[in-house]
N, C-alpha and C. Protein backbone atom coordinates (compact mmCIF):
# COMPACT_ATOMS: atom_id res chain seq x y z
N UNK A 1 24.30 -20.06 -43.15
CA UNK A 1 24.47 -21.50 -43.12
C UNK A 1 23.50 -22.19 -44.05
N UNK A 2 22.16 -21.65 -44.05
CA UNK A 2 21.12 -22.39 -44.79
C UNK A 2 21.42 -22.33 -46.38
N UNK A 3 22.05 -20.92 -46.58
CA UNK A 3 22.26 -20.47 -48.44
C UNK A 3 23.84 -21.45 -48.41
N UNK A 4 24.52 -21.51 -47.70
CA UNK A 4 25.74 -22.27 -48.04
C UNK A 4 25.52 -24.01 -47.96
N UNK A 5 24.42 -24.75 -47.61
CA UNK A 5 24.50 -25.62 -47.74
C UNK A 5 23.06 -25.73 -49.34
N UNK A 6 22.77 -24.69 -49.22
CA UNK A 6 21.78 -24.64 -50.49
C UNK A 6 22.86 -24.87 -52.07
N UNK A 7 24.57 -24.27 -51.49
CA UNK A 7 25.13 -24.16 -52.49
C UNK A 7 25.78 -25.69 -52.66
N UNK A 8 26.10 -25.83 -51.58
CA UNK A 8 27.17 -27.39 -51.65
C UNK A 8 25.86 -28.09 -52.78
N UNK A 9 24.76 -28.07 -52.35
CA UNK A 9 23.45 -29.13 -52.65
C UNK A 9 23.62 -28.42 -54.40
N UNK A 10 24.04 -27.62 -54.70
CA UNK A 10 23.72 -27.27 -56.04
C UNK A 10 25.00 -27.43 -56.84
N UNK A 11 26.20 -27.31 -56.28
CA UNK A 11 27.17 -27.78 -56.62
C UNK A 11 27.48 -29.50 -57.32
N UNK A 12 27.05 -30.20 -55.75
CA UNK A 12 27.27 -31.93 -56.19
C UNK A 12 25.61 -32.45 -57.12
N UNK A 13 25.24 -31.43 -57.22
CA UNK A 13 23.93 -31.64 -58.53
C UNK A 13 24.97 -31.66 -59.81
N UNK A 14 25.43 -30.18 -59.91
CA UNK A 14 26.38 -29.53 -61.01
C UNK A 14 27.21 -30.82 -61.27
N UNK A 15 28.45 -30.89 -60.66
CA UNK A 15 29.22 -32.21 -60.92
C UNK A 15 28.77 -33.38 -61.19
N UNK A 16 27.56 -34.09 -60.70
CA UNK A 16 26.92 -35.02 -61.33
C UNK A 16 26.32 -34.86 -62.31
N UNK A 17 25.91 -33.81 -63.22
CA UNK A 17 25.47 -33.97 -64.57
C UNK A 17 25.88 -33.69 -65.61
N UNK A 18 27.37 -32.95 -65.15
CA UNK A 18 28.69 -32.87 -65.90
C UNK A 18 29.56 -33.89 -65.96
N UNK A 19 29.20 -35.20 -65.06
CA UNK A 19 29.83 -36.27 -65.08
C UNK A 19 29.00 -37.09 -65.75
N UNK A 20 28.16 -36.87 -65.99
CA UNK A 20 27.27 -38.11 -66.48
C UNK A 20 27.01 -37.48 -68.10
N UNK A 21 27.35 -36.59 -68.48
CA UNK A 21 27.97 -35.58 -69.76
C UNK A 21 28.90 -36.18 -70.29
N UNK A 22 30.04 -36.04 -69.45
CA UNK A 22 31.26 -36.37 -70.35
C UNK A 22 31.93 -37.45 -69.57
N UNK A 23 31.07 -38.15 -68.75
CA UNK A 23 31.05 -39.54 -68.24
C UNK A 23 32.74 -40.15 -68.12
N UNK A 24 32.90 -38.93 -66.76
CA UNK A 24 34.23 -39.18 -66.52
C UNK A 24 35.03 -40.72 -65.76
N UNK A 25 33.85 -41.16 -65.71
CA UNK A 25 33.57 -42.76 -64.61
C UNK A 25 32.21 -42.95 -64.53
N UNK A 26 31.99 -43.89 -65.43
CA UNK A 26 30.69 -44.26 -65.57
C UNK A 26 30.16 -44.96 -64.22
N UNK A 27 31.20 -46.10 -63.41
CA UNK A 27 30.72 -46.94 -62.67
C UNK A 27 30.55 -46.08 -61.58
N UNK A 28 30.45 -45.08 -61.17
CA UNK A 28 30.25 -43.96 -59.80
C UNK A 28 28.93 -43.85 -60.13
N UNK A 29 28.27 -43.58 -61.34
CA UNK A 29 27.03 -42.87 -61.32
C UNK A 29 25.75 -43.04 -60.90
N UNK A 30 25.88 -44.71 -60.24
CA UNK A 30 24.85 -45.47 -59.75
C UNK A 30 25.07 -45.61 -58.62
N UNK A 31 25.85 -44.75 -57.68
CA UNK A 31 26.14 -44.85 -56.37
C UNK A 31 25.66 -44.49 -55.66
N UNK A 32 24.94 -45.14 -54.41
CA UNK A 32 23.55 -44.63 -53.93
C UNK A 32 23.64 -43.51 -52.98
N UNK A 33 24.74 -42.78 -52.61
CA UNK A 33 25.00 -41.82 -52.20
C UNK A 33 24.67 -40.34 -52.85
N UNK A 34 24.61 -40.60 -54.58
CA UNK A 34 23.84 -39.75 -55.20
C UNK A 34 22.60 -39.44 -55.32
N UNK A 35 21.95 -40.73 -54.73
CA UNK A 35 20.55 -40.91 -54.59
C UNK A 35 19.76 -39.91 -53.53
N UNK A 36 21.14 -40.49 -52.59
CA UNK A 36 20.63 -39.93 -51.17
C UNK A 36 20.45 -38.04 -51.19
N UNK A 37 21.78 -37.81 -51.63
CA UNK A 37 21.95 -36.53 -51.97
C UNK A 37 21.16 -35.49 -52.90
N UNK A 38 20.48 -36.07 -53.85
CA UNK A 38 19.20 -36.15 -54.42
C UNK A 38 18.20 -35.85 -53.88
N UNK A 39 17.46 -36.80 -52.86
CA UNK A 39 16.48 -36.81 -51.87
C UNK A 39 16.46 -35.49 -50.90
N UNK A 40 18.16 -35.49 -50.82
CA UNK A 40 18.52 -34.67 -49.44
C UNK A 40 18.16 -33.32 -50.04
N UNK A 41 18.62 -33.02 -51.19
CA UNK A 41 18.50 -31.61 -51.75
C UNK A 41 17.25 -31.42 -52.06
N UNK A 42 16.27 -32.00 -52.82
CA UNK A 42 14.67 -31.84 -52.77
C UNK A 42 14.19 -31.18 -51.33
N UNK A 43 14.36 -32.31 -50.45
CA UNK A 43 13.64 -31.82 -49.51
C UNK A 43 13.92 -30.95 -48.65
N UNK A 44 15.31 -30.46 -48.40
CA UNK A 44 16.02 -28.98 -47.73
C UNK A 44 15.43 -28.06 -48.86
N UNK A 45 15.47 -28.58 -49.83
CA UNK A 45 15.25 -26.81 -50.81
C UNK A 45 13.83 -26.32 -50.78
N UNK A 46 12.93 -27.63 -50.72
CA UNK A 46 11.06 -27.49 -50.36
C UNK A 46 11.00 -26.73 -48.94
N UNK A 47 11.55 -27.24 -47.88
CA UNK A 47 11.98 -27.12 -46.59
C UNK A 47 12.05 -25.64 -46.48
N UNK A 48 13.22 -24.86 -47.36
CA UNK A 48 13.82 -23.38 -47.32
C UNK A 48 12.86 -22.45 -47.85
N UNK A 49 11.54 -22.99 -49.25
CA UNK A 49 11.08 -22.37 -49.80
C UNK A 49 10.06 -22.10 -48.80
N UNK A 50 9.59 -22.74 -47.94
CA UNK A 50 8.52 -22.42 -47.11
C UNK A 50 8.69 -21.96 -45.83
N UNK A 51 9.75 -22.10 -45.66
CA UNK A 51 10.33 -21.62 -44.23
C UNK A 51 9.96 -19.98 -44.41
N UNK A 52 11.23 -19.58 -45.27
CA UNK A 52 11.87 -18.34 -45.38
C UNK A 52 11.12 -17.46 -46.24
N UNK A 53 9.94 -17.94 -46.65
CA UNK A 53 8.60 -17.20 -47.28
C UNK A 53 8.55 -16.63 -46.81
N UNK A 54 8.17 -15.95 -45.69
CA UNK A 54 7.55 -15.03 -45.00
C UNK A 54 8.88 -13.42 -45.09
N UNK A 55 10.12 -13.89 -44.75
CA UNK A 55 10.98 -12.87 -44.32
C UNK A 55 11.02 -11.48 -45.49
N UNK A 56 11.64 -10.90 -45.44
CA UNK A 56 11.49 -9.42 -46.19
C UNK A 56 12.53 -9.62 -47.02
N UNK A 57 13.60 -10.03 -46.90
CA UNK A 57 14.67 -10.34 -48.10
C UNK A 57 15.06 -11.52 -48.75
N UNK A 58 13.63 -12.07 -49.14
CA UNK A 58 13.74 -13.80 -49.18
C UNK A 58 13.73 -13.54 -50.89
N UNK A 59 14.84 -14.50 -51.25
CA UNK A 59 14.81 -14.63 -53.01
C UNK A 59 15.02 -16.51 -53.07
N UNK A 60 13.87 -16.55 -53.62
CA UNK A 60 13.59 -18.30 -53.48
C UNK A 60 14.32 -18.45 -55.40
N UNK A 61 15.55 -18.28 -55.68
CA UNK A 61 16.37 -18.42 -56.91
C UNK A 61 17.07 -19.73 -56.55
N UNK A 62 17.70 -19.44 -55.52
CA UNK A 62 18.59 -20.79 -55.26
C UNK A 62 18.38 -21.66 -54.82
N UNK A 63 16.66 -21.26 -54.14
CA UNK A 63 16.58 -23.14 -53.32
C UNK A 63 15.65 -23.63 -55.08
N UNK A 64 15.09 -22.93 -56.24
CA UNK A 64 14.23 -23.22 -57.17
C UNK A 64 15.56 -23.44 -58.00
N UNK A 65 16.89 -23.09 -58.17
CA UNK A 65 18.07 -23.61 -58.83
C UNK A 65 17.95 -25.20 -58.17
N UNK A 66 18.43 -25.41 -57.19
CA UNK A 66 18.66 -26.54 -56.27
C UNK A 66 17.49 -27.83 -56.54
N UNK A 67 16.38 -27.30 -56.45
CA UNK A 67 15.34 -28.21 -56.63
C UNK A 67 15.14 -28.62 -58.15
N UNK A 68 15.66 -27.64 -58.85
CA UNK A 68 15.46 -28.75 -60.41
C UNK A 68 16.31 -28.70 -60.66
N UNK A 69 17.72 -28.82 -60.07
CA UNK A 69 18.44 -29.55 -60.30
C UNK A 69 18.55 -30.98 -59.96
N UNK A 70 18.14 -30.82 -58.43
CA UNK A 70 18.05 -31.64 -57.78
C UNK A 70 17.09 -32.80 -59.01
N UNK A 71 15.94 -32.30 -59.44
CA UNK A 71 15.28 -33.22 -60.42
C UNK A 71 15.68 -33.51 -61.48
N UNK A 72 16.27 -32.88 -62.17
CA UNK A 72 17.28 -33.22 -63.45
C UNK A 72 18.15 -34.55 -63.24
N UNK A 73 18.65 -34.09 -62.35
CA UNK A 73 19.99 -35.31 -61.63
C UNK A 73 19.25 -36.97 -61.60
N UNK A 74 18.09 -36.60 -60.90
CA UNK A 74 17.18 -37.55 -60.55
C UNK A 74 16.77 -38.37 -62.03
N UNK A 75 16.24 -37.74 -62.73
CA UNK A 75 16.04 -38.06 -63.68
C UNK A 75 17.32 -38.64 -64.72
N UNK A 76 18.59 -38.16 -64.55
CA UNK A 76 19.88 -38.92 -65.05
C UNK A 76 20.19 -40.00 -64.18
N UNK A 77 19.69 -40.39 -63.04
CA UNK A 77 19.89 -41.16 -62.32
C UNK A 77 18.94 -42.55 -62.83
N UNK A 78 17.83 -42.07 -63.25
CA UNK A 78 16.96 -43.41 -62.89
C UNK A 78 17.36 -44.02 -64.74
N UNK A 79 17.36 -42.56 -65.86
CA UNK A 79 17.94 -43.03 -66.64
C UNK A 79 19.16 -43.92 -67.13
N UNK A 80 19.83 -43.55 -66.38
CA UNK A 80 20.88 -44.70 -66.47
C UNK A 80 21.34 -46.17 -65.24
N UNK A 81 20.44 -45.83 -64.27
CA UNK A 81 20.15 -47.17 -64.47
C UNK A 81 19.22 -47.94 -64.73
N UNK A 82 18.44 -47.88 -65.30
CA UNK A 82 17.47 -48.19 -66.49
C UNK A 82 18.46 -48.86 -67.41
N UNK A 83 19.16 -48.39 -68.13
CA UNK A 83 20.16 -48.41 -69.09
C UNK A 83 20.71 -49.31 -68.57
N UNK A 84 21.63 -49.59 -67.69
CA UNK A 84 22.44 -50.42 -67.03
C UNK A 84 21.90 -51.49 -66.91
N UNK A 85 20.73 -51.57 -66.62
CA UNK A 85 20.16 -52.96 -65.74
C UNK A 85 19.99 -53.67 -67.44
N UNK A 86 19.23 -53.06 -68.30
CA UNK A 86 18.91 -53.33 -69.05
C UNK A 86 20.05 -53.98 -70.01
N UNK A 87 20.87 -53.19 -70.44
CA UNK A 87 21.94 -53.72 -71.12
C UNK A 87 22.75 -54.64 -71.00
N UNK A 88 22.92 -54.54 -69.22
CA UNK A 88 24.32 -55.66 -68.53
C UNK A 88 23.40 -56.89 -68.21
């Protein structure tokens, strides 16, 4: 359950920076639900890296995929609206 929601969280990273790429709908990209989802994935993936430290078959790849993605996104986020505010 924990690696499958590690994936959803790395997935709607994926689609948001492939949307903001080839900016399939620009006016979605400031939707604060991305924000949230953002937040949400940082702190489950910090959350997983320290949890599951300890166990014997722990590979911290996907919550360290997740988390900079998670920051990448973040960073296309504040970039464009930056951009937005600024321009409109």
């Amino acid at each position: 359950m924990k690696k499958a929601m590690l994936i959803l969280l790395l997935l709607a990273n994926l689609f948001y920076i492939i949307n903001f790429l080839f900016s399939f709908s620009s006016f979605s990209l400031i939707n604060p639900f991305w924000l949230g989802t953002f937040v949400l994935g940082i702190v489950y993936s910090i959350i997983y890296l320290i949890m599951n430290r300890k166990q014997k078959d722990y590979h911290p790849y996907l919550s360290i995929a997740v988390l900079s993605a998670c920051m990448g996104s973040i960073g296309l986020y504040v970039f464009y609206f930056y951009l937005s505010h600024i321009i409109a």
